[in-house]
C-alpha atoms as a PDB file:
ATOM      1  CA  UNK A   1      32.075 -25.957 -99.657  1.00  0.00           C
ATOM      2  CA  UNK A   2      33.638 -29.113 -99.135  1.00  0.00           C
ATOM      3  CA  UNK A   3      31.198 -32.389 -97.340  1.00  0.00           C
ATOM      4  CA  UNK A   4      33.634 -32.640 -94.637  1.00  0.00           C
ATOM      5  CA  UNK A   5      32.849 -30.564 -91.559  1.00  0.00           C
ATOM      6  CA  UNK A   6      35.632 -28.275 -90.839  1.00  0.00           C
ATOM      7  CA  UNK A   7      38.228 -29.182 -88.074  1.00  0.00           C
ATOM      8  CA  UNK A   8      38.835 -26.213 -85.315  1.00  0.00           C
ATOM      9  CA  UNK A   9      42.115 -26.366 -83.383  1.00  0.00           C
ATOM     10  CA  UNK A  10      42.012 -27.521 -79.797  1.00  0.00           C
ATOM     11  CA  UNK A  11      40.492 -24.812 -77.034  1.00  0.00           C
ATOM     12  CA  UNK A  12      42.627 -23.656 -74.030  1.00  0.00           C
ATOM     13  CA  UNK A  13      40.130 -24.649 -72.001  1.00  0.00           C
ATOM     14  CA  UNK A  14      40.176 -28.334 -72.810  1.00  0.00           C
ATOM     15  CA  UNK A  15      42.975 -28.520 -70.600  1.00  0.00           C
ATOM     16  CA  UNK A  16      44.363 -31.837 -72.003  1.00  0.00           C
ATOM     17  CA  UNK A  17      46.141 -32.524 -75.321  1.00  0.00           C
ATOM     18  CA  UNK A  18      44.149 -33.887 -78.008  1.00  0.00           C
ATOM     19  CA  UNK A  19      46.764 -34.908 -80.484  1.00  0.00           C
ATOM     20  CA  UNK A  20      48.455 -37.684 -78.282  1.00  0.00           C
ATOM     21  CA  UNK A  21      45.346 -39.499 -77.510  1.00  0.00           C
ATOM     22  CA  UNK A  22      44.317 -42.804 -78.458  1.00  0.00           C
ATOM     23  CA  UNK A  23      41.111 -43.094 -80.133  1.00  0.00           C
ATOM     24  CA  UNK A  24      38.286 -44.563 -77.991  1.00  0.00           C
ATOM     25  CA  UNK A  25      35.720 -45.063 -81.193  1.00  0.00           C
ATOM     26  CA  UNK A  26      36.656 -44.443 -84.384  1.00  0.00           C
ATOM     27  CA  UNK A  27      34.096 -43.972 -86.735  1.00  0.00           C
ATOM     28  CA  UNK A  28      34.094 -44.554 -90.611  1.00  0.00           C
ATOM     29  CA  UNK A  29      31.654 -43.525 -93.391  1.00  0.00           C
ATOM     30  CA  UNK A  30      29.051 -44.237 -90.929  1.00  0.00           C
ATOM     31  CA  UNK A  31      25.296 -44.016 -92.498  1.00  0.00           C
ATOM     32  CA  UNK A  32      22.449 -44.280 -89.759  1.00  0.00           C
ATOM     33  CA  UNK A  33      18.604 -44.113 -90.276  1.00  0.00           C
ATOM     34  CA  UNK A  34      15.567 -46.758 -90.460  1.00  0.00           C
ATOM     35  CA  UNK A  35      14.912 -49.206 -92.814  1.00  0.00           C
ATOM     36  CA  UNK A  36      17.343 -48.479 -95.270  1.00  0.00           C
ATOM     37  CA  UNK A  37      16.595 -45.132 -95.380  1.00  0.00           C
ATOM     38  CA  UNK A  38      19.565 -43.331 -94.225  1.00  0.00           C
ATOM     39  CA  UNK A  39      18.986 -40.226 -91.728  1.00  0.00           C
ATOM     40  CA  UNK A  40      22.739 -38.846 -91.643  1.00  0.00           C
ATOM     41  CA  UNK A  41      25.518 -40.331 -94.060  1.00  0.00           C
ATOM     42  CA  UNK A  42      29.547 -40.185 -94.482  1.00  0.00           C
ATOM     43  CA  UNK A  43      30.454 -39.842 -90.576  1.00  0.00           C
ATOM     44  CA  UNK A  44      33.769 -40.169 -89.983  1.00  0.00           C
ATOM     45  CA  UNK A  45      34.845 -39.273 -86.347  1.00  0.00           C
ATOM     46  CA  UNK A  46      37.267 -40.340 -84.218  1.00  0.00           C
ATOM     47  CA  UNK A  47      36.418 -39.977 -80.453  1.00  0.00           C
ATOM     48  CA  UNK A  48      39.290 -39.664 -78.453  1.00  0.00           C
ATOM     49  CA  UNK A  49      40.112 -41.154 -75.235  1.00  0.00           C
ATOM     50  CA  UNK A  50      39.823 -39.352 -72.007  1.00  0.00           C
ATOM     51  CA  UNK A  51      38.155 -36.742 -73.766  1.00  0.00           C
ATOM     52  CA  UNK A  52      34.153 -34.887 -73.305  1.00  0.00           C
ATOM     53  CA  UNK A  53      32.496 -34.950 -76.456  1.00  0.00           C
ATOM     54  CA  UNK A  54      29.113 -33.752 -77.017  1.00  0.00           C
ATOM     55  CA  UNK A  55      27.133 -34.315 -79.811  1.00  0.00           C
ATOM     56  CA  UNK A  56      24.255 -32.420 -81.199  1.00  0.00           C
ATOM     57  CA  UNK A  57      22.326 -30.732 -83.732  1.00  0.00           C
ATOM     58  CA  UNK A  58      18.404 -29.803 -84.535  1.00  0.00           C
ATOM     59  CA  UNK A  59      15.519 -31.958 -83.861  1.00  0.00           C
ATOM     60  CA  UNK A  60      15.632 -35.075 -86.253  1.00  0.00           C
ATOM     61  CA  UNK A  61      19.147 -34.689 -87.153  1.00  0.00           C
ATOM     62  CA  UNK A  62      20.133 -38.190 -85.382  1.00  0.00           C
ATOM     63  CA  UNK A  63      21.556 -37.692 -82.325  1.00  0.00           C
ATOM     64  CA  UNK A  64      19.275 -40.527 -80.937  1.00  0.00           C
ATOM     65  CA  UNK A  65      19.844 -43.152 -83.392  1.00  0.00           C
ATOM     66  CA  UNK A  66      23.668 -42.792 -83.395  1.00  0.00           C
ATOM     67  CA  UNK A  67      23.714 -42.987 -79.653  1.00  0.00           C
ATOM     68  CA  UNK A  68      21.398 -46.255 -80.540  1.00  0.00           C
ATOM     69  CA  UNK A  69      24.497 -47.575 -82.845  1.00  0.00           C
ATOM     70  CA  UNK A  70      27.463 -46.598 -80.929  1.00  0.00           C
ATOM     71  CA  UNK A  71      25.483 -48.442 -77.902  1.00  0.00           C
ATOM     72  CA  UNK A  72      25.385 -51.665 -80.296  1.00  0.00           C
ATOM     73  CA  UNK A  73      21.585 -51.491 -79.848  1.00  0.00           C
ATOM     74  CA  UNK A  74      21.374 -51.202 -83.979  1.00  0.00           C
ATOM     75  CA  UNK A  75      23.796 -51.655 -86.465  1.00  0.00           C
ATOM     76  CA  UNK A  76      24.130 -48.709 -88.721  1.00  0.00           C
ATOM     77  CA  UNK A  77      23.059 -48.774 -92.543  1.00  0.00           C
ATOM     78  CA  UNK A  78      26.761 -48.492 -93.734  1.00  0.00           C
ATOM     79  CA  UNK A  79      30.450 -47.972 -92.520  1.00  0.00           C
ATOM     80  CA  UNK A  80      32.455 -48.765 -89.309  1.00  0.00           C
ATOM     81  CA  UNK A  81      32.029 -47.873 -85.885  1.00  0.00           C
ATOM     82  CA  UNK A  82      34.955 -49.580 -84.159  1.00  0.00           C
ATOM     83  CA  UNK A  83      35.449 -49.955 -80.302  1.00  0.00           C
ATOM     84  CA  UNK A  84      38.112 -52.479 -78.522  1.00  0.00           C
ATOM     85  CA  UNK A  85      39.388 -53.412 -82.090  1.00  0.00           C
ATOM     86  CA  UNK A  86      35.367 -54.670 -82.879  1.00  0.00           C
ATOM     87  CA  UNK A  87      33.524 -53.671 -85.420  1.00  0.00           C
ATOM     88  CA  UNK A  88      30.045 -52.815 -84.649  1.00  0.00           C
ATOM     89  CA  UNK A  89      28.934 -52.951 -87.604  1.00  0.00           C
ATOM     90  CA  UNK A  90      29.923 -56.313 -87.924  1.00  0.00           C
ATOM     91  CA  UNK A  91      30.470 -57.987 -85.102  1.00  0.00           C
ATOM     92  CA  UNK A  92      28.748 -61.283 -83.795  1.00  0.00           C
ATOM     93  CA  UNK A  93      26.590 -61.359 -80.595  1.00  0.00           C
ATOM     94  CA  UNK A  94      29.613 -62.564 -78.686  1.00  0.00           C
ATOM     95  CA  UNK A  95      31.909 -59.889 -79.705  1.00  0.00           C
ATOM     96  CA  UNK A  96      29.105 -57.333 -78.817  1.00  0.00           C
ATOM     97  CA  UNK A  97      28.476 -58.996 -75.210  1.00  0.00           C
ATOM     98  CA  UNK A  98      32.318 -58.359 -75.502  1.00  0.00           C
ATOM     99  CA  UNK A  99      32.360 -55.046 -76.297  1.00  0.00           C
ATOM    100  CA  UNK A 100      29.223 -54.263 -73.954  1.00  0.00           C
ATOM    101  CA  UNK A 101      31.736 -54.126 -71.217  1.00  0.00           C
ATOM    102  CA  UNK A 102      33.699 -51.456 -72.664  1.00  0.00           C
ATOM    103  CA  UNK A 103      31.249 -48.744 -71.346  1.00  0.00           C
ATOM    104  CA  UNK A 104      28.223 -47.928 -69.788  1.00  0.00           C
ATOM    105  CA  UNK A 105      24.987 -45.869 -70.650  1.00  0.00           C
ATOM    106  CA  UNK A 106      23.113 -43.507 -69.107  1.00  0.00           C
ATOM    107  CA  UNK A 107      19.813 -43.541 -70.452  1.00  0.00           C
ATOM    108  CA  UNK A 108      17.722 -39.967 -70.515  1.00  0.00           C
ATOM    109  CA  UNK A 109      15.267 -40.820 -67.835  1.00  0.00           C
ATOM    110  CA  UNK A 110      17.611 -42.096 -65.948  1.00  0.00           C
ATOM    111  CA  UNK A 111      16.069 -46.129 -66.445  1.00  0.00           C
ATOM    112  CA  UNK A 112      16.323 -46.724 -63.463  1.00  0.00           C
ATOM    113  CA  UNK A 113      14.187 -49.973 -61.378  1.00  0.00           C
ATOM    114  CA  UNK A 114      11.790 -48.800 -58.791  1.00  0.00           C
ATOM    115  CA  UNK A 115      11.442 -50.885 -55.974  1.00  0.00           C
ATOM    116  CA  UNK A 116      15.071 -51.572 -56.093  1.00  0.00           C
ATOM    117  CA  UNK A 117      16.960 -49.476 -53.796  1.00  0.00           C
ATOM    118  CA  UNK A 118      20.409 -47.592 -55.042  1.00  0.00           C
ATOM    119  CA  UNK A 119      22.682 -50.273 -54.687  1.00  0.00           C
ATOM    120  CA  UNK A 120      20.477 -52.858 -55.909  1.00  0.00           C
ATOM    121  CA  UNK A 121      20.307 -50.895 -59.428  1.00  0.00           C
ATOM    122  CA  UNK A 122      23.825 -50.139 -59.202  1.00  0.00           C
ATOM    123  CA  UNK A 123      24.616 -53.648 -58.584  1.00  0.00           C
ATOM    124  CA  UNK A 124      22.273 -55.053 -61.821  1.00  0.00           C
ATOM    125  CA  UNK A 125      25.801 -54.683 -64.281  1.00  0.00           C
ATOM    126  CA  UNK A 126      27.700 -56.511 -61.969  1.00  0.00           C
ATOM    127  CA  UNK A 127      25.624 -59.269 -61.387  1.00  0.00           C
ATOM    128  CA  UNK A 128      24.748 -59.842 -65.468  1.00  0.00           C
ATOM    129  CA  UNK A 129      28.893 -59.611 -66.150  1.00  0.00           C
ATOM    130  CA  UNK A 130      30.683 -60.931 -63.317  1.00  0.00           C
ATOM    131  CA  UNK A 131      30.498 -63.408 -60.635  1.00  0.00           C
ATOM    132  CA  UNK A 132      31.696 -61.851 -57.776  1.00  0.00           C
ATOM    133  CA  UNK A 133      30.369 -62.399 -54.493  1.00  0.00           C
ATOM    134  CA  UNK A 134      27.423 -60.577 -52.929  1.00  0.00           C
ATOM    135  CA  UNK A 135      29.486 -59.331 -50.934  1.00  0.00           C
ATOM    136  CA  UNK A 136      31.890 -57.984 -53.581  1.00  0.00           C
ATOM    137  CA  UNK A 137      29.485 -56.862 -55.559  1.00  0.00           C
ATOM    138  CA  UNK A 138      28.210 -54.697 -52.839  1.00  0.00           C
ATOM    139  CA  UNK A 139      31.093 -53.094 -51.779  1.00  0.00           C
ATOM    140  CA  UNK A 140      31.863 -51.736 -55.670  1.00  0.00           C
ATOM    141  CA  UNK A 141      27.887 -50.284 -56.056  1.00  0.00           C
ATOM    142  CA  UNK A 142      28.361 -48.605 -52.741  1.00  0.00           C
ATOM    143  CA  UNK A 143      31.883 -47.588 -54.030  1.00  0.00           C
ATOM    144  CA  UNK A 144      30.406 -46.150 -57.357  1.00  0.00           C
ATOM    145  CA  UNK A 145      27.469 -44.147 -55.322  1.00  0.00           C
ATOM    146  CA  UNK A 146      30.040 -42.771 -53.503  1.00  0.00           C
ATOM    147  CA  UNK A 147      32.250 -41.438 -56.276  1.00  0.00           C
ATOM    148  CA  UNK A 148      28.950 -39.690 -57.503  1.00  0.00           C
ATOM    149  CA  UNK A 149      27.746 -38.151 -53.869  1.00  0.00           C
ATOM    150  CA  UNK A 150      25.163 -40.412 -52.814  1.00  0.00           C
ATOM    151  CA  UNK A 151      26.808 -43.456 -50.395  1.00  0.00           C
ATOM    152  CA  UNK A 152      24.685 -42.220 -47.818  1.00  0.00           C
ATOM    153  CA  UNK A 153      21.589 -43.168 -50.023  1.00  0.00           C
ATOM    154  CA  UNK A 154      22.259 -46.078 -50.550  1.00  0.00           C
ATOM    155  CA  UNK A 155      18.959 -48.180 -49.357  1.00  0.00           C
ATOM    156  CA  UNK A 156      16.647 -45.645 -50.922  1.00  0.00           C
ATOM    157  CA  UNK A 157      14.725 -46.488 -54.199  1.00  0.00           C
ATOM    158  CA  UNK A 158      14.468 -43.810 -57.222  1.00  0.00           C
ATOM    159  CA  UNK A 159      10.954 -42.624 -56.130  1.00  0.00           C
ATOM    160  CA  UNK A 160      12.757 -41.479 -52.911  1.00  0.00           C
ATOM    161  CA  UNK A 161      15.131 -39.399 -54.933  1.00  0.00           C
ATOM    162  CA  UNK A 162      15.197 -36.161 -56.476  1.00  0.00           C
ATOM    163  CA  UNK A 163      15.633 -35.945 -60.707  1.00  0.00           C
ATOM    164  CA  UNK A 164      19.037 -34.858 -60.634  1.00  0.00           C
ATOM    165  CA  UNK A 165      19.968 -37.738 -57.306  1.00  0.00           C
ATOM    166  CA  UNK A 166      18.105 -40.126 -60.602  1.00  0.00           C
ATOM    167  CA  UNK A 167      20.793 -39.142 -63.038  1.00  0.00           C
ATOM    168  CA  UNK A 168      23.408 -39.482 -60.374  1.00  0.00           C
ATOM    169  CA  UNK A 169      22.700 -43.026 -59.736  1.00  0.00           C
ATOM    170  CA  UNK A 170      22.333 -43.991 -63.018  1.00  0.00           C
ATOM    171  CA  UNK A 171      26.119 -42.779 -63.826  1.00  0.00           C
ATOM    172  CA  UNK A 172      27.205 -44.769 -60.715  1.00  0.00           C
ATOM    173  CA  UNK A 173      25.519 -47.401 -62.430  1.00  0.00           C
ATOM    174  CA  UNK A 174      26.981 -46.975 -66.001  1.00  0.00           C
ATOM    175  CA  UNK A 175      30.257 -46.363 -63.602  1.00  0.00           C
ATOM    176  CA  UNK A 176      30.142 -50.057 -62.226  1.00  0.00           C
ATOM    177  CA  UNK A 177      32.313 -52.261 -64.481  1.00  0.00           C
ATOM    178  CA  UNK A 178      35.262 -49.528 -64.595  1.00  0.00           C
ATOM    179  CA  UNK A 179      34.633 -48.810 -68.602  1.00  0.00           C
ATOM    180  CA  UNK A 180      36.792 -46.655 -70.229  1.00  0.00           C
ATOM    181  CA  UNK A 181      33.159 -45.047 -71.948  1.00  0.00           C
ATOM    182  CA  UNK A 182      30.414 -43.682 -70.707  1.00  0.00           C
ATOM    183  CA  UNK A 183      27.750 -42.549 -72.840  1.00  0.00           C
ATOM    184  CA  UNK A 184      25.080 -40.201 -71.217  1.00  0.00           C
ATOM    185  CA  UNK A 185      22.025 -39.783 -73.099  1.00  0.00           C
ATOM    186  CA  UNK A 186      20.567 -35.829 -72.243  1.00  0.00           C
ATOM    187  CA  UNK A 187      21.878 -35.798 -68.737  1.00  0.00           C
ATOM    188  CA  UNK A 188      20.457 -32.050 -68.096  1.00  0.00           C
ATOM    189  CA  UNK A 189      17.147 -32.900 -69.461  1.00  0.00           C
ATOM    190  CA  UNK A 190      14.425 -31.429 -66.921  1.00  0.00           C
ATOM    191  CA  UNK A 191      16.859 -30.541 -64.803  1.00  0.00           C
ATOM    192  CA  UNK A 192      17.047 -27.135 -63.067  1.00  0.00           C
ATOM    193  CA  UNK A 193      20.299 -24.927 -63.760  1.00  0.00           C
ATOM    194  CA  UNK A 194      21.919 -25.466 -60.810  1.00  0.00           C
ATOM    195  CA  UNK A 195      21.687 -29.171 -60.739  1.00  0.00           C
ATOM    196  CA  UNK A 196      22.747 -29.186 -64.205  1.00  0.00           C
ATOM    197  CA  UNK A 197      25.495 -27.092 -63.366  1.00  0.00           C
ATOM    198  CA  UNK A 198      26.413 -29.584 -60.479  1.00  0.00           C
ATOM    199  CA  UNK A 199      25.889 -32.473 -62.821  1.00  0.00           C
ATOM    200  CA  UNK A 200      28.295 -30.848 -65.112  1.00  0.00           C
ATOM    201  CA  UNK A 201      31.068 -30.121 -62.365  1.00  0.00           C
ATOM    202  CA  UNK A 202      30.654 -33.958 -61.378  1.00  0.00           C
ATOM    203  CA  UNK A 203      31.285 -35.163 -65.156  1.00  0.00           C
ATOM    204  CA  UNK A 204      34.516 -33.358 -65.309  1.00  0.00           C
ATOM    205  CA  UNK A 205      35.700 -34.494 -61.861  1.00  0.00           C
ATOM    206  CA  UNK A 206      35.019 -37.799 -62.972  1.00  0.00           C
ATOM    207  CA  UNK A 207      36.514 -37.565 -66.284  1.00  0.00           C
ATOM    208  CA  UNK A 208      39.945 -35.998 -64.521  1.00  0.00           C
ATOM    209  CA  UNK A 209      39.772 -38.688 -61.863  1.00  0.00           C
ATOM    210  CA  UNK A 210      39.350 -41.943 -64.368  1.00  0.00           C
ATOM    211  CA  UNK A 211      40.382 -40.584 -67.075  1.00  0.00           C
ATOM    212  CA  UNK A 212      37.120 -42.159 -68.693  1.00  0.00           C
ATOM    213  CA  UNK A 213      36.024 -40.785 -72.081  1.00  0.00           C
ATOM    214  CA  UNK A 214      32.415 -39.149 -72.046  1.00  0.00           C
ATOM    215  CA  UNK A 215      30.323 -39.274 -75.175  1.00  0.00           C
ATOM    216  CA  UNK A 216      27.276 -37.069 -74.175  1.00  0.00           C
ATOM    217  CA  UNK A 217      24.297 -36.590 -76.159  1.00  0.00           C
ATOM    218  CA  UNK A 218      23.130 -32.826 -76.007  1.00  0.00           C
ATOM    219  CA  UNK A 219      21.609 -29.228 -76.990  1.00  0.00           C
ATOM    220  CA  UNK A 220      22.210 -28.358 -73.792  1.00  0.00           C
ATOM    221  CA  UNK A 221      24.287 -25.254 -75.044  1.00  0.00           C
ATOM    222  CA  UNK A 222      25.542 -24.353 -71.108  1.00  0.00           C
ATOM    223  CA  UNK A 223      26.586 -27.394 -70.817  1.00  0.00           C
ATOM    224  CA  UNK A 224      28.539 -27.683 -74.027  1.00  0.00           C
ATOM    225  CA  UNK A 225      30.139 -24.648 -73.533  1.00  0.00           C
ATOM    226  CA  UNK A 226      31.083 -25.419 -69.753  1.00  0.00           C
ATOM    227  CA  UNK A 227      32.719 -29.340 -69.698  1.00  0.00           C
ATOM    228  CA  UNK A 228      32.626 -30.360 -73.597  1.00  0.00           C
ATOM    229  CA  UNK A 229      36.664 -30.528 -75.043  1.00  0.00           C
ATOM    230  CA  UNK A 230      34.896 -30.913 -78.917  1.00  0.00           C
ATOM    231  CA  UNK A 231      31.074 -30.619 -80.035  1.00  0.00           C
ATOM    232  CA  UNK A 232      30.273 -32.660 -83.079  1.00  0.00           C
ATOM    233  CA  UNK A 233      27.051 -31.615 -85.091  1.00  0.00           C
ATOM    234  CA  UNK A 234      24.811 -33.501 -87.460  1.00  0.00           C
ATOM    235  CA  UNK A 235      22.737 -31.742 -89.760  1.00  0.00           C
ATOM    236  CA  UNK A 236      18.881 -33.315 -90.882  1.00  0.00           C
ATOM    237  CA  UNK A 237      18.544 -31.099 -93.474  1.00  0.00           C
ATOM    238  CA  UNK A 238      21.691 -31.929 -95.059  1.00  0.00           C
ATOM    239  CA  UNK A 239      21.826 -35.809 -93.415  1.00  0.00           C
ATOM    240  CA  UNK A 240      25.733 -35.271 -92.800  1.00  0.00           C
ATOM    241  CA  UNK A 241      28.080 -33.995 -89.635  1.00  0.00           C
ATOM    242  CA  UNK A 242      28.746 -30.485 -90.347  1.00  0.00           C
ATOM    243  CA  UNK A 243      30.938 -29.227 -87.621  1.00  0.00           C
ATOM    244  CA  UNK A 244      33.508 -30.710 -85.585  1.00  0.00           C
ATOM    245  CA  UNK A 245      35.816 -28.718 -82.707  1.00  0.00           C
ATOM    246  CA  UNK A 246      35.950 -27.168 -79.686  1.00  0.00           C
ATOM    247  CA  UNK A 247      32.140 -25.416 -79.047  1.00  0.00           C
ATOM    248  CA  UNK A 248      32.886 -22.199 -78.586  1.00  0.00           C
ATOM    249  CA  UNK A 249      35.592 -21.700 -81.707  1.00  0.00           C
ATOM    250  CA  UNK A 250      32.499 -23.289 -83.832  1.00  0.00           C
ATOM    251  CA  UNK A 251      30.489 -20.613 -82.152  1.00  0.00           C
ATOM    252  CA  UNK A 252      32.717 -17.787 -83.014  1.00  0.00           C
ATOM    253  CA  UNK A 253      34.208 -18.879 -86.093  1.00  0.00           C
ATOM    254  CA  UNK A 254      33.027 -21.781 -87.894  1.00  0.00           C
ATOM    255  CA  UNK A 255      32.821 -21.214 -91.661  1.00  0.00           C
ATOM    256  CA  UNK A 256      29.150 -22.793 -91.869  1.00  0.00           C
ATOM    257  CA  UNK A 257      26.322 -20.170 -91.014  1.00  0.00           C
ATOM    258  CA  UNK A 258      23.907 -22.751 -89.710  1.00  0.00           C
ATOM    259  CA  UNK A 259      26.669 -23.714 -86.857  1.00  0.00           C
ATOM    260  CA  UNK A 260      26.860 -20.354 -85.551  1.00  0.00           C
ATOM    261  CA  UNK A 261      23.529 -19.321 -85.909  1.00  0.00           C
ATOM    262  CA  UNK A 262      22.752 -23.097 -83.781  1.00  0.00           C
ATOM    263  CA  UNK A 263      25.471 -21.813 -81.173  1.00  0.00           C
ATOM    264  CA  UNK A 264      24.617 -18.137 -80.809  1.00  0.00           C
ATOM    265  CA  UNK A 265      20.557 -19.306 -80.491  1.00  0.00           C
ATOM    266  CA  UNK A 266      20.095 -16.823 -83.236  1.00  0.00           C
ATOM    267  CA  UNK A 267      16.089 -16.971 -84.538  1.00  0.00           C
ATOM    268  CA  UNK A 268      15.332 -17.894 -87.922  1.00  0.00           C
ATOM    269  CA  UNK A 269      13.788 -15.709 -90.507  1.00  0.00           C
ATOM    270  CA  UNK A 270      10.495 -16.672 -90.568  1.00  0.00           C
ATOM    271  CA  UNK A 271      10.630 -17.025 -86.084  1.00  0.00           C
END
């Protein structure tokens, strides 16, 4: 079997067309891991613009530290991981202040400050990239809770929130310099069904209404299944990306066993 994870044609219900899309991160024989020590190897992925993709695998595979090098929080081990024309890899601290306002990041707990209120947190990008007014800046945080359902909440801090309200704000907050990439880190994570299903309906209405690329970090099979155009999954075992396509055609027909048997939930074994 060849290293490469095999390519699935696009799904009807990704609704847009793939193959005319610019890429929004292009990826190139990308090694991540710790110390030298390399955790996955060999990625090459192109993430296309406007598009969902999730990516995912089993615990340890590297979900976590890729998110950490596509976020230019760590430089991967080896290879490219280009966004805006820079080079991640690469790139000096000014190019990656640069790049930094390319996209936003929601972080799994949703990071956000307590005893700021809504708009306070939501104004925090603003105020470290631009120099609008107060004013200004105002307006565009209570713009950017709005576009995610919670203008009228404005003045209230996180502790006066529920979970899924958290996650909310903290997209309106990765929303508030208009990138063209948001990356969510486990949205759905302790999250009850039907928020997660609501959280879900509000990623796609976003996506269709800005057009702005999500790069989702996930095993949140629902979830992958409901919004995601492509799933892309690492392997620990085998340290390389072993499937690439639309999640349910990997479900139903990938050629690797250990992608189905991820996508159907099937037991091991020994379980």
């Amino acid at each position: 079997m060849s290293d490469a994870p095999t390519p699935l044609s696009a799904s009807a219900g990704a609704a847009r067309d793939t193959s005319r899309r610019d890429v929004a991160i292009g990826l190139r024989g990308v090694a991540i891991g710790y110390e030298g020590k390399a955790i996955v190897h060999g990625i090459d992925l192109d993430i296309l613009a406007g598009e969902i993709m999730f990516i995912g695998g089993g615990s340890g595979c590297g979900k976590t530290t890729l998110l950490s090098c596509l976020t230019a929080l760590r430089k991967p081990i080896a290879g490219s991981i280009v966004i805006d024309g820079i080079d991640l890899a690469r790139a000096n601290a000014d190019e990656i202040q640069r790049v930094r306002r390319r996209f936003g990041v929601m972080y799994q707990l949703g990071a956000l400050f307590g005893g700021k209120s809504l708009l306070e947190n939501v104004r925090l990008p603003l105020e470290e990239f631009t120099d609008l007014s107060d004013d200004v800046m105002d307006d565009v945080a209570r713009a950017k809770l709005g576009l995610v359902g919670l203008g009228a909440h404005a003045h209230k801090e996180p502790s006066e929130i529920s979970g899924g309200m958290q996650k909310r704000a903290a997209i309106a907050r990765a929303l508030a310099l208009d990138p063209p990439i948001i990356f969510l880190d486990e949205p759905s994570a302790g999250l009850d069904p039907v928020t997660s299903a609501d959280l879900d309906a509000m990623i796609v209405a976003l996506n269709h209404m800005l057009g702005t690329t999500f790069v989702i970090i996930s095993h949140e099979l629902a979830s992958i299944y409901a919004i995601g155009h492509r799933f892309a999954m690492l392997d620990g075992a085998r340290k390389k990306l072993v499937a690439l396509g639309p999640p349910a055609e990997l479900r139903d027909k990938s050629p690797d066993e250990w992608v189905r048997r991820f996508l159907n939930r099937v037991p091991t074994a020994e379980a």
